[in-house]
N, C-alpha and C. Protein backbone atom coordinates (compact mmCIF):
# COMPACT_ATOMS: atom_id res chain seq x y z
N UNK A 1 12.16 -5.72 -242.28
CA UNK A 1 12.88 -6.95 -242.61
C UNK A 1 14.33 -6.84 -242.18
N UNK A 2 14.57 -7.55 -242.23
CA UNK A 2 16.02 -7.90 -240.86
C UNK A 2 17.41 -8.65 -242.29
N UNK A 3 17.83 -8.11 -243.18
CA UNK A 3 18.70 -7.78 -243.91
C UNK A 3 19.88 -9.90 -243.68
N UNK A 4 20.05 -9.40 -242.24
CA UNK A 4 21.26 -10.15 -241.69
C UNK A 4 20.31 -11.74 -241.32
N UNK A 5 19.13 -11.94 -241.29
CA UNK A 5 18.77 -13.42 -241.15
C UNK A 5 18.23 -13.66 -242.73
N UNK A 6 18.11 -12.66 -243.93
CA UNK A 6 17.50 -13.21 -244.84
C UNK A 6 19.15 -13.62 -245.49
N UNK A 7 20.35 -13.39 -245.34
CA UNK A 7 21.22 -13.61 -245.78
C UNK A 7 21.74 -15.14 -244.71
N UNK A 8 21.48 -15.06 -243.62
CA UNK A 8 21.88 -16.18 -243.05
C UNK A 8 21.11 -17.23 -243.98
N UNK A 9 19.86 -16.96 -244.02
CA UNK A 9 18.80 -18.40 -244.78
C UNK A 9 19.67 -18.93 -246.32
N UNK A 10 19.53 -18.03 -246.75
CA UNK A 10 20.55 -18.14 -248.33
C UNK A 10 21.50 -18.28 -247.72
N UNK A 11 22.60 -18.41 -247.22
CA UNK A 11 23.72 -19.34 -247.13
C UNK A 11 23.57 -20.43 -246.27
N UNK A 12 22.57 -20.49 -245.64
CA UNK A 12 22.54 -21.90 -245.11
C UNK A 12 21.68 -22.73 -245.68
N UNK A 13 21.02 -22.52 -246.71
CA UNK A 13 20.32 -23.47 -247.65
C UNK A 13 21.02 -24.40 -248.10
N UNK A 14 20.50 -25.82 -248.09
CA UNK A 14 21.66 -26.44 -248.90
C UNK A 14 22.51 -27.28 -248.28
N UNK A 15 22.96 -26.58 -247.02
CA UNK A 15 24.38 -27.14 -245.94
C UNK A 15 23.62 -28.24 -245.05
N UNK A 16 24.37 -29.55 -244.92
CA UNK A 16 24.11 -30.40 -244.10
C UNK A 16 24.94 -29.86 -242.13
N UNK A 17 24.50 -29.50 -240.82
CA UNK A 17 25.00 -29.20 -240.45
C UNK A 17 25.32 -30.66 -239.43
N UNK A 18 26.37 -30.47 -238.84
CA UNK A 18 26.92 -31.81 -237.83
C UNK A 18 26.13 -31.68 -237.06
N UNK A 19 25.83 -32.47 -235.80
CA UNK A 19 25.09 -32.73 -234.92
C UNK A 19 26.06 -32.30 -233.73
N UNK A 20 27.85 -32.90 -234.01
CA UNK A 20 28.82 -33.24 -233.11
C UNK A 20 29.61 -31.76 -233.71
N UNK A 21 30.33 -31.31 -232.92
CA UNK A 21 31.26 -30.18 -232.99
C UNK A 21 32.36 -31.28 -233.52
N UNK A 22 32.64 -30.61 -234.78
CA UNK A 22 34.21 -31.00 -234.82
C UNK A 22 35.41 -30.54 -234.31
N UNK A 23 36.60 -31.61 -233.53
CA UNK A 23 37.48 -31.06 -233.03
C UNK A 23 38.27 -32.46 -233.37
N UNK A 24 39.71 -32.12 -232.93
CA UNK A 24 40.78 -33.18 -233.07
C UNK A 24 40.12 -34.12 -231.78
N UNK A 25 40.74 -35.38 -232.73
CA UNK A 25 40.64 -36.10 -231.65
C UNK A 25 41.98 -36.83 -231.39
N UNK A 26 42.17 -37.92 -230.46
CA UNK A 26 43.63 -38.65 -230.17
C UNK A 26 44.15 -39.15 -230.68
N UNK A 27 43.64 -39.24 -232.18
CA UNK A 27 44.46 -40.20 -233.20
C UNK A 27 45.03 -38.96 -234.33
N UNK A 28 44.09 -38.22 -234.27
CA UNK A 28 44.70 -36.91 -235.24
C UNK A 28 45.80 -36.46 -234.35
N UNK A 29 45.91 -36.35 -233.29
CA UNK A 29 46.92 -35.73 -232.59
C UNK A 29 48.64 -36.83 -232.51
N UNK A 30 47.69 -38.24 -232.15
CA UNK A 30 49.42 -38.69 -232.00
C UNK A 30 49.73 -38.52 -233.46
N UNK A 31 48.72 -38.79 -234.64
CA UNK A 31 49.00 -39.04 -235.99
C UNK A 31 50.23 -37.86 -236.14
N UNK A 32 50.02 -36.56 -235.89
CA UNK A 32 50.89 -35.07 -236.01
C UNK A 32 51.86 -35.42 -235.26
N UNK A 33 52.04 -35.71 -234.09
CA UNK A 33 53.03 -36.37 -233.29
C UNK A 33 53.89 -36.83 -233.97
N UNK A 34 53.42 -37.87 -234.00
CA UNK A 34 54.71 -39.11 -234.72
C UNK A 34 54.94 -38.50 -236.45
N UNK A 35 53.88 -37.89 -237.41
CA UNK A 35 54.67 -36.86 -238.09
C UNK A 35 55.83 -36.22 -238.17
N UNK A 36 55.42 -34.94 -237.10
CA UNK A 36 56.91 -34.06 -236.64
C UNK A 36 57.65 -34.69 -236.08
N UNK A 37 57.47 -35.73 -235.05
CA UNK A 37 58.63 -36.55 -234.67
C UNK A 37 59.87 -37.14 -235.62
N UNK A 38 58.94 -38.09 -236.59
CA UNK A 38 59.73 -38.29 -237.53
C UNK A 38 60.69 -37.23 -238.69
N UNK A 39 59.65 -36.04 -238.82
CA UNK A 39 60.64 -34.50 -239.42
C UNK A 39 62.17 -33.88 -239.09
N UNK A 40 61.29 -33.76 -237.72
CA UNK A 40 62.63 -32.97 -236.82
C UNK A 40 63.62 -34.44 -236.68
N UNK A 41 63.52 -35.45 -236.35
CA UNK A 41 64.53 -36.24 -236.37
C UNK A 41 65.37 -36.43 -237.10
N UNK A 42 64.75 -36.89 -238.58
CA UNK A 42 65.83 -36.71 -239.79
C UNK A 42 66.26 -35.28 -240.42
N UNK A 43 65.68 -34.47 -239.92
CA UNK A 43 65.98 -33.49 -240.52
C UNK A 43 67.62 -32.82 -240.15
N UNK A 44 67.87 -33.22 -239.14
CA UNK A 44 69.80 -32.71 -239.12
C UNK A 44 70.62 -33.80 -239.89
N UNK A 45 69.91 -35.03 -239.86
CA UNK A 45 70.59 -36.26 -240.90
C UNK A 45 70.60 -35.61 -242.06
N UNK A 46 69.37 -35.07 -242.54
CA UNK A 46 69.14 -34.26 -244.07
C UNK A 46 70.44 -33.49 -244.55
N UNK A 47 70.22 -32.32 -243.57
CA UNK A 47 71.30 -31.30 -243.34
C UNK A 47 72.66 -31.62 -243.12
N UNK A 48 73.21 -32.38 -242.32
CA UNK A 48 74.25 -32.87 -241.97
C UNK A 48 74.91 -33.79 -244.20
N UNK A 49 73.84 -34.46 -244.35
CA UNK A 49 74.13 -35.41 -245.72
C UNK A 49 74.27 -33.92 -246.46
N UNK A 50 73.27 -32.93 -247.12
CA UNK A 50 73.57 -32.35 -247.75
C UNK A 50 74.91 -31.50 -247.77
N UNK A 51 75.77 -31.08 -246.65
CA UNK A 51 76.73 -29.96 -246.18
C UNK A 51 77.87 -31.02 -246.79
N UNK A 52 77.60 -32.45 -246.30
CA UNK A 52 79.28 -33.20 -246.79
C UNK A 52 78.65 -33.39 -248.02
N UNK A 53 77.70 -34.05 -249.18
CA UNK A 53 77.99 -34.51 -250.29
C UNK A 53 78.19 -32.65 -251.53
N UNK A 54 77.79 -31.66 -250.41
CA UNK A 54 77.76 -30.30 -251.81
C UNK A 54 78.98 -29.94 -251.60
């Protein structure tokens, strides 16, 4: 008996598997985009406000 497929069966009992590989697609990506875009932009405004009001 083969140890390593009776343990594959017990953990894959149960699991629905995808049909499709998941990966990003072009909306998850600009979505992160325009994220960090918006970060790094305000973020020296941030810095800059905090240094004059402390």
């Amino acid at each position: 008996m083969n140890s390593h497929n009776e343990m594959a069966s017990h953990f894959g009992a149960g699991q629905q598997h995808l049909s499709t590989e998941e990966s990003f697609t072009t909306e998850d990506i600009l979505w992160a985009v325009g994220i960090w875009s918006v970060i790094l932009t305000l973020s020296p405004v941030i810095v800059f406000y905090m240094l004059m009001v402390a």
